[in-house]
PDB file of N, CA and C in Angstrom:
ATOM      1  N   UNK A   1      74.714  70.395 131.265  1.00  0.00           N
ATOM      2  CA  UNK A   1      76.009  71.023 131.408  1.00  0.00           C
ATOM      3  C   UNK A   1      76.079  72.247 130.490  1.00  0.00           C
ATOM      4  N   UNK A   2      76.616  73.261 131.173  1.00  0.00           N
ATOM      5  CA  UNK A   2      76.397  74.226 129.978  1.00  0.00           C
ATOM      6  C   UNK A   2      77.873  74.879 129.398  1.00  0.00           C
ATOM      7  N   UNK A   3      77.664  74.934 128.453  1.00  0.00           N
ATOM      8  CA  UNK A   3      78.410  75.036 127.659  1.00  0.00           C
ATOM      9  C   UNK A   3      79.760  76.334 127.324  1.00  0.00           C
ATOM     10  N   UNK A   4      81.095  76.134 127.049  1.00  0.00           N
ATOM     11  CA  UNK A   4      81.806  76.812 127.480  1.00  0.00           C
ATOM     12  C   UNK A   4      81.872  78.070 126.259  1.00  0.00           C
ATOM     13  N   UNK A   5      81.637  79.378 126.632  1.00  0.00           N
ATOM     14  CA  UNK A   5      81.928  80.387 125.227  1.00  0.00           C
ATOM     15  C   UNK A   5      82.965  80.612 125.145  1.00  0.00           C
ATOM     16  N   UNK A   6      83.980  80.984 124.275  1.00  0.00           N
ATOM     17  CA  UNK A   6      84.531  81.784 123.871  1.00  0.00           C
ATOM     18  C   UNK A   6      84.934  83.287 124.405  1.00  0.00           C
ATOM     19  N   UNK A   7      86.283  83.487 125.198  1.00  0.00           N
ATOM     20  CA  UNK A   7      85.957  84.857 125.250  1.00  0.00           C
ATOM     21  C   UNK A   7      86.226  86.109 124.405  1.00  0.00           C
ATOM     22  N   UNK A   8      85.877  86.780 125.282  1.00  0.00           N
ATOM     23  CA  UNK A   8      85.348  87.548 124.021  1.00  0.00           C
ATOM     24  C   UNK A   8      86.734  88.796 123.370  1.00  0.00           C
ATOM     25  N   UNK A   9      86.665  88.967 122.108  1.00  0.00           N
ATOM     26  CA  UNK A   9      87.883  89.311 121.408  1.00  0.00           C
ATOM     27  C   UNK A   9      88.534  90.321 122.132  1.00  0.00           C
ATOM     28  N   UNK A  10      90.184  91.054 121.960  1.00  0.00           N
ATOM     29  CA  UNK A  10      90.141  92.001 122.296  1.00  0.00           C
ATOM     30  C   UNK A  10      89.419  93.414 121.961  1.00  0.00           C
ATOM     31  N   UNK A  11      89.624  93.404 120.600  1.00  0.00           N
ATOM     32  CA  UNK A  11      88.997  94.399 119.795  1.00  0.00           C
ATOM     33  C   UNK A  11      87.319  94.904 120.768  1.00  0.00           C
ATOM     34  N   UNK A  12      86.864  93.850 120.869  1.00  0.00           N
ATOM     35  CA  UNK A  12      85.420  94.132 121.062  1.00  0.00           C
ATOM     36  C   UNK A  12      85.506  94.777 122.801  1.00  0.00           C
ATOM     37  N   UNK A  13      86.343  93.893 123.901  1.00  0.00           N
ATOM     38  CA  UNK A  13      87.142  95.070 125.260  1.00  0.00           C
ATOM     39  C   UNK A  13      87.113  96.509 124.981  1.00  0.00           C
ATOM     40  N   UNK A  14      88.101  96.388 124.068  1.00  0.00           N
ATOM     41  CA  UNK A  14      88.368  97.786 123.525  1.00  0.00           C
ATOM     42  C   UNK A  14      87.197  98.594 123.347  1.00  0.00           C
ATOM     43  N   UNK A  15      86.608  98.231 122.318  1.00  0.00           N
ATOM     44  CA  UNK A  15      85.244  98.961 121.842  1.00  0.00           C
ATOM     45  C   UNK A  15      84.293  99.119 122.774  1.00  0.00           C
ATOM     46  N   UNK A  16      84.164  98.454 123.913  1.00  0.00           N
ATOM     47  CA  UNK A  16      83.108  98.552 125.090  1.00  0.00           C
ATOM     48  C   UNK A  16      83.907  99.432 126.015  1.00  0.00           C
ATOM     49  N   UNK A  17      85.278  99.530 126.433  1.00  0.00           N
ATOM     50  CA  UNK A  17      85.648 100.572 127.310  1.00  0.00           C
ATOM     51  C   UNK A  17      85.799 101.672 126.799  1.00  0.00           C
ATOM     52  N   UNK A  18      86.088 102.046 125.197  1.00  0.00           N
ATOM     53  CA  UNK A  18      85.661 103.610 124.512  1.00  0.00           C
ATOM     54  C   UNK A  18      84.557 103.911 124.386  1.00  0.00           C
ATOM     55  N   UNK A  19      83.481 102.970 124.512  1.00  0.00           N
ATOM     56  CA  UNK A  19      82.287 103.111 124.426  1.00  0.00           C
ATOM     57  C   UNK A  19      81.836 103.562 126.021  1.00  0.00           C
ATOM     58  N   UNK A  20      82.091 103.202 127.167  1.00  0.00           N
ATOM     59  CA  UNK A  20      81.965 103.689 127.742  1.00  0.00           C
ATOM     60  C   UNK A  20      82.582 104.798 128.916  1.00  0.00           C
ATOM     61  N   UNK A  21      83.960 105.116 127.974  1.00  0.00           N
ATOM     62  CA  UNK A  21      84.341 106.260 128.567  1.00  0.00           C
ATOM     63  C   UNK A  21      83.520 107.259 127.586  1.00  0.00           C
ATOM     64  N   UNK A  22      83.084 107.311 126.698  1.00  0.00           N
ATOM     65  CA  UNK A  22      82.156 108.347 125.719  1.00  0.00           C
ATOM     66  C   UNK A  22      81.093 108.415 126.509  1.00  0.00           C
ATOM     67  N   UNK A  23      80.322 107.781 127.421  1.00  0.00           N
ATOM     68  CA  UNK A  23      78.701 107.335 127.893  1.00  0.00           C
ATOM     69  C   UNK A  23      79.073 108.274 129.546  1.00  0.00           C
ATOM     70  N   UNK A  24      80.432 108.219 129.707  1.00  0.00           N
ATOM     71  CA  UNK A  24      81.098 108.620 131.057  1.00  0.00           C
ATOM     72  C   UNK A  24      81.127 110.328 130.725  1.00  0.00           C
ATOM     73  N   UNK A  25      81.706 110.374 129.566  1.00  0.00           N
ATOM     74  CA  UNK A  25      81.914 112.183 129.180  1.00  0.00           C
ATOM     75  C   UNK A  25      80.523 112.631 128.871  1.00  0.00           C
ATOM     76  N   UNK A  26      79.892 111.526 128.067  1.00  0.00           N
ATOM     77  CA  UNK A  26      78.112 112.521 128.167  1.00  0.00           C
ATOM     78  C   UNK A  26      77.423 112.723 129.445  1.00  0.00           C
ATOM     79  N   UNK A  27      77.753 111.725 130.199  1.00  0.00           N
ATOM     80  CA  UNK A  27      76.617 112.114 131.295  1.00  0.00           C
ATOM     81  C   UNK A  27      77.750 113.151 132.577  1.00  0.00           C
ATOM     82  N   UNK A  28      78.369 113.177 132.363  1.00  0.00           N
ATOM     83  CA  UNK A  28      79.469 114.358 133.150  1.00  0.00           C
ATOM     84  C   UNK A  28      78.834 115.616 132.507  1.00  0.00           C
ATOM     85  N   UNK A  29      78.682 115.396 131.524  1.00  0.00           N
ATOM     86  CA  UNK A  29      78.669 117.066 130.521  1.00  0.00           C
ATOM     87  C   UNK A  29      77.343 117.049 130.700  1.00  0.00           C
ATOM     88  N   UNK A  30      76.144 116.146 130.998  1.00  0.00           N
ATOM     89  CA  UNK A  30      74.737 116.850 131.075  1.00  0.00           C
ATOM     90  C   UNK A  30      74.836 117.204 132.237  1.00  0.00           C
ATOM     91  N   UNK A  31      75.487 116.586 133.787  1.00  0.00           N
ATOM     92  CA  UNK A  31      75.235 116.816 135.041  1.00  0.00           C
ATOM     93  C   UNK A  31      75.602 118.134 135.294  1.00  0.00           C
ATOM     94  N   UNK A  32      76.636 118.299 134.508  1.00  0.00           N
ATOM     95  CA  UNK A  32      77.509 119.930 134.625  1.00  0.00           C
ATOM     96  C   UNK A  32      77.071 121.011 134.155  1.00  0.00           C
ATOM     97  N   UNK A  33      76.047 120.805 132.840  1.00  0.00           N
ATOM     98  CA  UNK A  33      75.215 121.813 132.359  1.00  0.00           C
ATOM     99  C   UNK A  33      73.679 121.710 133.343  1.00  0.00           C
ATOM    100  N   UNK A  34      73.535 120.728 134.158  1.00  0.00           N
ATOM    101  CA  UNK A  34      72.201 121.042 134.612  1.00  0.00           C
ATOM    102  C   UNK A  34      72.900 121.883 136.157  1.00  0.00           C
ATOM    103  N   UNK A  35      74.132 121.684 136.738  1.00  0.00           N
ATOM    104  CA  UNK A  35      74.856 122.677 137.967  1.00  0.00           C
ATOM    105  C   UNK A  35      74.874 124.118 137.146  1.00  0.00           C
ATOM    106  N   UNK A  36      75.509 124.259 136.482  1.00  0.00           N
ATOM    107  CA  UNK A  36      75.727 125.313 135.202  1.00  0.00           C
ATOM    108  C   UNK A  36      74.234 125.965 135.873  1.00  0.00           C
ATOM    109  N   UNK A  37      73.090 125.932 134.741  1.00  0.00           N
ATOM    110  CA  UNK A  37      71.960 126.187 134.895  1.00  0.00           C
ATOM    111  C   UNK A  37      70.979 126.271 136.054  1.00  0.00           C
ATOM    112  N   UNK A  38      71.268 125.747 137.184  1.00  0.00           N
ATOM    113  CA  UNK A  38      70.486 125.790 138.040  1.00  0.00           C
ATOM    114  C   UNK A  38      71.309 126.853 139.668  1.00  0.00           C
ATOM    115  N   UNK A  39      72.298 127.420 138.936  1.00  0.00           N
ATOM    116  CA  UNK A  39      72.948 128.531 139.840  1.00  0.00           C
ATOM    117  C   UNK A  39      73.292 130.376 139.458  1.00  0.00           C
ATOM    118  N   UNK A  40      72.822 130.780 140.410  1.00  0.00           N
ATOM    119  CA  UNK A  40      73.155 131.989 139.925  1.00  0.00           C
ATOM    120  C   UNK A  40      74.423 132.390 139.443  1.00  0.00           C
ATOM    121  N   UNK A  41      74.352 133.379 138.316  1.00  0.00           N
ATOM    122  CA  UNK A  41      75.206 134.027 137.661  1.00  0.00           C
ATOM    123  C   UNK A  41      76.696 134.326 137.944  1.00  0.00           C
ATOM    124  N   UNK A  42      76.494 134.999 139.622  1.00  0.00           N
ATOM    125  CA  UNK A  42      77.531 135.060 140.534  1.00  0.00           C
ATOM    126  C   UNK A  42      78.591 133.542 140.632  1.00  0.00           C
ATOM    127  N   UNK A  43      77.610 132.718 141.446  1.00  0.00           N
ATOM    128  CA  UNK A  43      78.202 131.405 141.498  1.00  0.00           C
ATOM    129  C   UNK A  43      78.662 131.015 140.212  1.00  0.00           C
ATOM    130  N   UNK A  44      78.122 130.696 138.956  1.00  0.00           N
ATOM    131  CA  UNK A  44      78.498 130.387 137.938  1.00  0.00           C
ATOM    132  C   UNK A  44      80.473 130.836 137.322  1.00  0.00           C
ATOM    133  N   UNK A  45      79.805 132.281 137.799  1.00  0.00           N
ATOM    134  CA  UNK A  45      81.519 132.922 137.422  1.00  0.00           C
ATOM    135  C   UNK A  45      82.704 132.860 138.173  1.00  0.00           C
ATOM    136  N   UNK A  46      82.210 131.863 139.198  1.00  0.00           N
ATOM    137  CA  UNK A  46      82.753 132.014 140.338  1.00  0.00           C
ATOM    138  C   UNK A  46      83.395 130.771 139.900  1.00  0.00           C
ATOM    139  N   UNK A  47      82.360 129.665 139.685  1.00  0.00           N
ATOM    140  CA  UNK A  47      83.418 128.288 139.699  1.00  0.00           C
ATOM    141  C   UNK A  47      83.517 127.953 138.454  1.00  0.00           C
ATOM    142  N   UNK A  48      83.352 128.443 137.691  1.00  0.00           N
ATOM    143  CA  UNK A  48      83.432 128.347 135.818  1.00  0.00           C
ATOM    144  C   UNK A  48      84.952 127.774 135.481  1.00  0.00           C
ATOM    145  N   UNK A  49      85.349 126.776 135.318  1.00  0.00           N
ATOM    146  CA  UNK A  49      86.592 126.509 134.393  1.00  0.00           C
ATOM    147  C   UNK A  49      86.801 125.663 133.112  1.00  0.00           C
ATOM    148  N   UNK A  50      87.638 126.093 132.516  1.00  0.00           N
ATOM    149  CA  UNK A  50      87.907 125.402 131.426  1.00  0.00           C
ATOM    150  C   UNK A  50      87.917 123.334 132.034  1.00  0.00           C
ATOM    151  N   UNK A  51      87.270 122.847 130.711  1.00  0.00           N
ATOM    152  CA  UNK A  51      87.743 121.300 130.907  1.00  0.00           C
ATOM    153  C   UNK A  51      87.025 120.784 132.283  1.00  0.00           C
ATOM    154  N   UNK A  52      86.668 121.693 133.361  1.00  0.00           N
ATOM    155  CA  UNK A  52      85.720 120.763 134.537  1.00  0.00           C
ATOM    156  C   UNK A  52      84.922 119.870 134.578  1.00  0.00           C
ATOM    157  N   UNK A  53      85.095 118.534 135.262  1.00  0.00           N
ATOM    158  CA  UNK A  53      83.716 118.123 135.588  1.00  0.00           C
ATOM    159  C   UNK A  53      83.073 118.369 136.299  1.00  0.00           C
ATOM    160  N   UNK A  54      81.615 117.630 136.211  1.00  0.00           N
ATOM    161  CA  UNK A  54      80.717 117.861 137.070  1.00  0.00           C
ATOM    162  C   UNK A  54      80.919 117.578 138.918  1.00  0.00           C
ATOM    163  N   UNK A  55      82.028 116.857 139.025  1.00  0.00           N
ATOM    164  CA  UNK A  55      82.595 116.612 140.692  1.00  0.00           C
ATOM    165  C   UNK A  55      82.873 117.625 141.021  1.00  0.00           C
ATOM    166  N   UNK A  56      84.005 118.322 139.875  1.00  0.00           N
ATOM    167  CA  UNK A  56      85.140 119.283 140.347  1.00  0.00           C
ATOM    168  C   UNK A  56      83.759 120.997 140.754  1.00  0.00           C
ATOM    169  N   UNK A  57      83.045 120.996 140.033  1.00  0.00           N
ATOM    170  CA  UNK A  57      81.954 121.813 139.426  1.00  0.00           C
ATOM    171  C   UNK A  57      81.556 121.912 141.215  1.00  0.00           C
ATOM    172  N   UNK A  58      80.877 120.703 141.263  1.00  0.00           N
ATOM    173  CA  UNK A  58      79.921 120.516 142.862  1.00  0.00           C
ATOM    174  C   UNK A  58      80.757 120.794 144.023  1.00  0.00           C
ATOM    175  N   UNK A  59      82.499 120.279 143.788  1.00  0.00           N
ATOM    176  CA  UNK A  59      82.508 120.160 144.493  1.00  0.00           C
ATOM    177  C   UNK A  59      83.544 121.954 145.760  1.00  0.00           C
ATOM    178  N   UNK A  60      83.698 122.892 144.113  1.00  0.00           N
ATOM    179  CA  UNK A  60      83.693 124.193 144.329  1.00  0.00           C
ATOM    180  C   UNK A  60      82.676 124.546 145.346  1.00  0.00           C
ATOM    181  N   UNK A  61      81.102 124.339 144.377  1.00  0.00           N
ATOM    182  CA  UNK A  61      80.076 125.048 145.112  1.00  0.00           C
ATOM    183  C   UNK A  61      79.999 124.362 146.490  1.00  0.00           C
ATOM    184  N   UNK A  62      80.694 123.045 146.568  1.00  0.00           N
ATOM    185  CA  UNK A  62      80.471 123.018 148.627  1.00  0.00           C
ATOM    186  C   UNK A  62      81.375 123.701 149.129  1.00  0.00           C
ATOM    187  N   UNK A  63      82.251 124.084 148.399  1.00  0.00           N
ATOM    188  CA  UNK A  63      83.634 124.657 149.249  1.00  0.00           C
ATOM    189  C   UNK A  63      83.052 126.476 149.276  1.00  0.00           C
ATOM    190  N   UNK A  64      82.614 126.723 148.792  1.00  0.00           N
ATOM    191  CA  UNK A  64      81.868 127.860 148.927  1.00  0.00           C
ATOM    192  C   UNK A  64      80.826 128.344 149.869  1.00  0.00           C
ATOM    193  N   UNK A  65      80.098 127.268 150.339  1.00  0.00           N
ATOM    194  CA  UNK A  65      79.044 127.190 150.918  1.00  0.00           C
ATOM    195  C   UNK A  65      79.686 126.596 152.298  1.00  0.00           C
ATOM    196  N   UNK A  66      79.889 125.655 153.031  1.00  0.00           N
ATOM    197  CA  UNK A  66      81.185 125.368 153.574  1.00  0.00           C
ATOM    198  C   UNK A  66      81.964 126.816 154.280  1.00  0.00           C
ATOM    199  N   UNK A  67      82.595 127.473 153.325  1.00  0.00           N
ATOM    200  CA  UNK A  67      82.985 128.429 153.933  1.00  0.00           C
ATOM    201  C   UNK A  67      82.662 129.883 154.629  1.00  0.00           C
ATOM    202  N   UNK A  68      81.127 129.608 153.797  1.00  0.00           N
ATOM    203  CA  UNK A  68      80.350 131.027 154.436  1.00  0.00           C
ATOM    204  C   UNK A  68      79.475 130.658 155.378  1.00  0.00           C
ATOM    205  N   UNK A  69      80.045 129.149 155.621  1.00  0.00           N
ATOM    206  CA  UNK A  69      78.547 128.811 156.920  1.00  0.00           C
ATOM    207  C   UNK A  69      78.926 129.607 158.339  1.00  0.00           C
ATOM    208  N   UNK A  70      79.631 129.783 158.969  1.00  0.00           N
ATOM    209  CA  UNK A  70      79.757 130.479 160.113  1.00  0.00           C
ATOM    210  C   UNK A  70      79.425 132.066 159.636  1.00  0.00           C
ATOM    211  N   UNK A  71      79.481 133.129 158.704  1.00  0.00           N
ATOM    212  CA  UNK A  71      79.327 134.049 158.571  1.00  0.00           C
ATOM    213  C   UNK A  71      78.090 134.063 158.265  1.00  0.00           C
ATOM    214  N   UNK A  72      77.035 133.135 157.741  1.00  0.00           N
ATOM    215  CA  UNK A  72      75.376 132.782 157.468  1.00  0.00           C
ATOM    216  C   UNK A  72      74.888 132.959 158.814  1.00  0.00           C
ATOM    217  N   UNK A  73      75.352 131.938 159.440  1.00  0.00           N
ATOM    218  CA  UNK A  73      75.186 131.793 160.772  1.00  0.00           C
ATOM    219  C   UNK A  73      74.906 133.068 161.865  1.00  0.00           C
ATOM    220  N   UNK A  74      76.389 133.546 161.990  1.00  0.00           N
ATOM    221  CA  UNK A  74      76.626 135.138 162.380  1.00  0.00           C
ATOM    222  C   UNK A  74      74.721 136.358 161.655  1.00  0.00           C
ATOM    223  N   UNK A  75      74.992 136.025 160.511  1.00  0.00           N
ATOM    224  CA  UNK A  75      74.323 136.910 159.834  1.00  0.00           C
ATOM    225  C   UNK A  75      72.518 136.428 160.014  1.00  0.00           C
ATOM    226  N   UNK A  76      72.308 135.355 160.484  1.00  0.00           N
ATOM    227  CA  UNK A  76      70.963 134.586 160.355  1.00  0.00           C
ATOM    228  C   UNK A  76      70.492 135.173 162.025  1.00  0.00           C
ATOM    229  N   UNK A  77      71.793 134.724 162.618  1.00  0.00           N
ATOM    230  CA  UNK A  77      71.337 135.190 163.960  1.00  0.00           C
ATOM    231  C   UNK A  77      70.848 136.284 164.230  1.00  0.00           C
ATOM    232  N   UNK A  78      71.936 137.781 164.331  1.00  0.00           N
ATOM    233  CA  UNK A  78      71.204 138.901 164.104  1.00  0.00           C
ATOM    234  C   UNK A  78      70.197 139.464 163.157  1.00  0.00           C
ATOM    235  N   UNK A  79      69.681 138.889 162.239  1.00  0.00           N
ATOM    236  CA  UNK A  79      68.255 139.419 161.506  1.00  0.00           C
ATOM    237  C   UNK A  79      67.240 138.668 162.941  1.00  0.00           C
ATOM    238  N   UNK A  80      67.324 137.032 163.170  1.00  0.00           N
ATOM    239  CA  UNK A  80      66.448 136.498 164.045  1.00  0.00           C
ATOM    240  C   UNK A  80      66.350 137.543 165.194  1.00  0.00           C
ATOM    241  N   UNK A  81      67.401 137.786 166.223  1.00  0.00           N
ATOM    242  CA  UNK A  81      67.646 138.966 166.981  1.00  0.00           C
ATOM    243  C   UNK A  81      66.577 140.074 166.730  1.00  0.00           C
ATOM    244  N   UNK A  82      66.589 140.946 165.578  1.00  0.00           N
ATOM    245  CA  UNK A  82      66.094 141.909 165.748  1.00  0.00           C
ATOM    246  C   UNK A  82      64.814 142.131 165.258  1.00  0.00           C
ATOM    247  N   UNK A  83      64.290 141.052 163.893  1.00  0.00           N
ATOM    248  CA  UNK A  83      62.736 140.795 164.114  1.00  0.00           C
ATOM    249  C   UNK A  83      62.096 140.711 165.356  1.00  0.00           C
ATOM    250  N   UNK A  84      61.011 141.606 165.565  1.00  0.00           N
ATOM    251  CA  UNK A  84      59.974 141.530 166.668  1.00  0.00           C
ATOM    252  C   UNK A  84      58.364 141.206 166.544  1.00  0.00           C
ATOM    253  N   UNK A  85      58.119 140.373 167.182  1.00  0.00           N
ATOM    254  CA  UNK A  85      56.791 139.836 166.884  1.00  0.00           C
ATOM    255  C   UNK A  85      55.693 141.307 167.008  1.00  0.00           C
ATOM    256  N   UNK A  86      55.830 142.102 167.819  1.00  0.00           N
ATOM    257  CA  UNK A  86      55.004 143.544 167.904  1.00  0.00           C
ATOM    258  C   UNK A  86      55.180 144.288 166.736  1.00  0.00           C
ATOM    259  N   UNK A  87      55.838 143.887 165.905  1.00  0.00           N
ATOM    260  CA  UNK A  87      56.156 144.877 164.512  1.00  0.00           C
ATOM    261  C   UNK A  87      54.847 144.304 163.163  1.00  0.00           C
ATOM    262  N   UNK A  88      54.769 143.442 163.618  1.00  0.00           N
ATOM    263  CA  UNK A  88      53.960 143.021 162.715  1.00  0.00           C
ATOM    264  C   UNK A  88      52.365 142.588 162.986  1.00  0.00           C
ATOM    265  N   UNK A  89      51.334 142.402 162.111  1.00  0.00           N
ATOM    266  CA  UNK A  89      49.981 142.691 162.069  1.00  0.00           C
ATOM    267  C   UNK A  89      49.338 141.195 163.430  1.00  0.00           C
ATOM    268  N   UNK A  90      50.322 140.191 162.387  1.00  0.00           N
ATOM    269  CA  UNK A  90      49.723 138.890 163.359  1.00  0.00           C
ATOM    270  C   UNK A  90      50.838 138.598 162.884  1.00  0.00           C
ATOM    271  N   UNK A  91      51.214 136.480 164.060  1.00  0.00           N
ATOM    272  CA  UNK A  91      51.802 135.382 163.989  1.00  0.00           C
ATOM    273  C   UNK A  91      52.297 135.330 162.351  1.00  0.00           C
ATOM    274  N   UNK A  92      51.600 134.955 161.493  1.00  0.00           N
ATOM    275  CA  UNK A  92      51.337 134.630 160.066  1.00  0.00           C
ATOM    276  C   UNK A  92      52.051 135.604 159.450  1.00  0.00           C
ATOM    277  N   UNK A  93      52.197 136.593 159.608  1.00  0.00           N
ATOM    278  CA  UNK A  93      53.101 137.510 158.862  1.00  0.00           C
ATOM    279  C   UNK A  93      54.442 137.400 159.223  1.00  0.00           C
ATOM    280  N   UNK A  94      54.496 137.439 160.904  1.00  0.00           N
ATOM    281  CA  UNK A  94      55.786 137.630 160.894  1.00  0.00           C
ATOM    282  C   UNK A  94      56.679 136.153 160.740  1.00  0.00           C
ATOM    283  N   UNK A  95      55.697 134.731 160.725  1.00  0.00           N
ATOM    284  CA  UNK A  95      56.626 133.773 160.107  1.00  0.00           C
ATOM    285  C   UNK A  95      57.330 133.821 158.700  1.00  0.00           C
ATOM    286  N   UNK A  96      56.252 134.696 158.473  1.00  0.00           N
ATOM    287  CA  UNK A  96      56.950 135.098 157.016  1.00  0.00           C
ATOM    288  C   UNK A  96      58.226 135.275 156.972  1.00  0.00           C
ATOM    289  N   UNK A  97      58.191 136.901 157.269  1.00  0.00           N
ATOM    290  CA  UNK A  97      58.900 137.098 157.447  1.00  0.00           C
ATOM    291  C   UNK A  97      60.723 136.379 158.044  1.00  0.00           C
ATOM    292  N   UNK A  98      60.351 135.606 159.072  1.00  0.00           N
ATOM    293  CA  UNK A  98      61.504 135.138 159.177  1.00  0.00           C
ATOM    294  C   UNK A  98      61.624 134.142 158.326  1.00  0.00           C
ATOM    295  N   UNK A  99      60.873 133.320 157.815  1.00  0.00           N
ATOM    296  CA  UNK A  99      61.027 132.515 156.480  1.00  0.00           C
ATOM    297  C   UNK A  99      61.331 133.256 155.670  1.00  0.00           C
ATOM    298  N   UNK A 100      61.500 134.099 155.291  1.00  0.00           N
ATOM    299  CA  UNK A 100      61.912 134.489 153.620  1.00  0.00           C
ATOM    300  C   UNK A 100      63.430 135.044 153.982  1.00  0.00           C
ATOM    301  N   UNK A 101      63.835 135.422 155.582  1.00  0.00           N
ATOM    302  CA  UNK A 101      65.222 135.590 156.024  1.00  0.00           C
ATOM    303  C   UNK A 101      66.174 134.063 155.247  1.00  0.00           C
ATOM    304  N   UNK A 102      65.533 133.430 155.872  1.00  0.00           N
ATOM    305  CA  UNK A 102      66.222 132.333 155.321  1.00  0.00           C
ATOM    306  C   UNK A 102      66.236 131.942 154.158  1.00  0.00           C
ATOM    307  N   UNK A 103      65.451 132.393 152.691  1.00  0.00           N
ATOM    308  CA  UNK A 103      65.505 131.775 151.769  1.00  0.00           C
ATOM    309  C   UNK A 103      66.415 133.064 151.160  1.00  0.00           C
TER     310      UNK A 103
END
């Protein structure tokens, strides 16, 4: 039969849910400095605010991206459009080419 513990104090509740709202604000603040860092300059100044987390952070840059998808679109099409396979040496180049349209 096993045996009944004790539960456990308030104090010590306490100390485990400040403990892990602190464990909650560090890993918000690394996720947000690695979005931070891994976007251009533009974007950065774009969704930069005081006090953000890392949701609020991500979830700018979809609303950004999101909103320029039909004008990508628009804009992806006509470059595809007017690349011509006769413009270029061989196949291999001009995939390039339309690969690097897209990046």
């Amino acid at each position: 039969m096993a045996e009944a513990t004790p539960s456990e104090p308030a104090a010590e509740k306490g100390k485990d849910k400040a403990d892990d709202a602190a464990l909650q604000k560090r890993l918000d603040s690394i996720v947000l400095q690695w979005i931070y860092g891994t976007i251009s300059k533009d974007l950065l100044i774009t969704i930069l605010k005081p006090n953000s987390t890392a949701a609020q952070a991500w979830k700018a840059l979809e609303n950004i991206f999101i909103d320029s998808k039909p004008s990508r679109e628009l804009y992806l099409e006509n470059k595809f459009n007017n690349v011509r396979l006769e413009s270029f040496s061989n196949v291999s180049a001009y995939c390039q080419k339309l690969h690097g349209e897209l990046i």
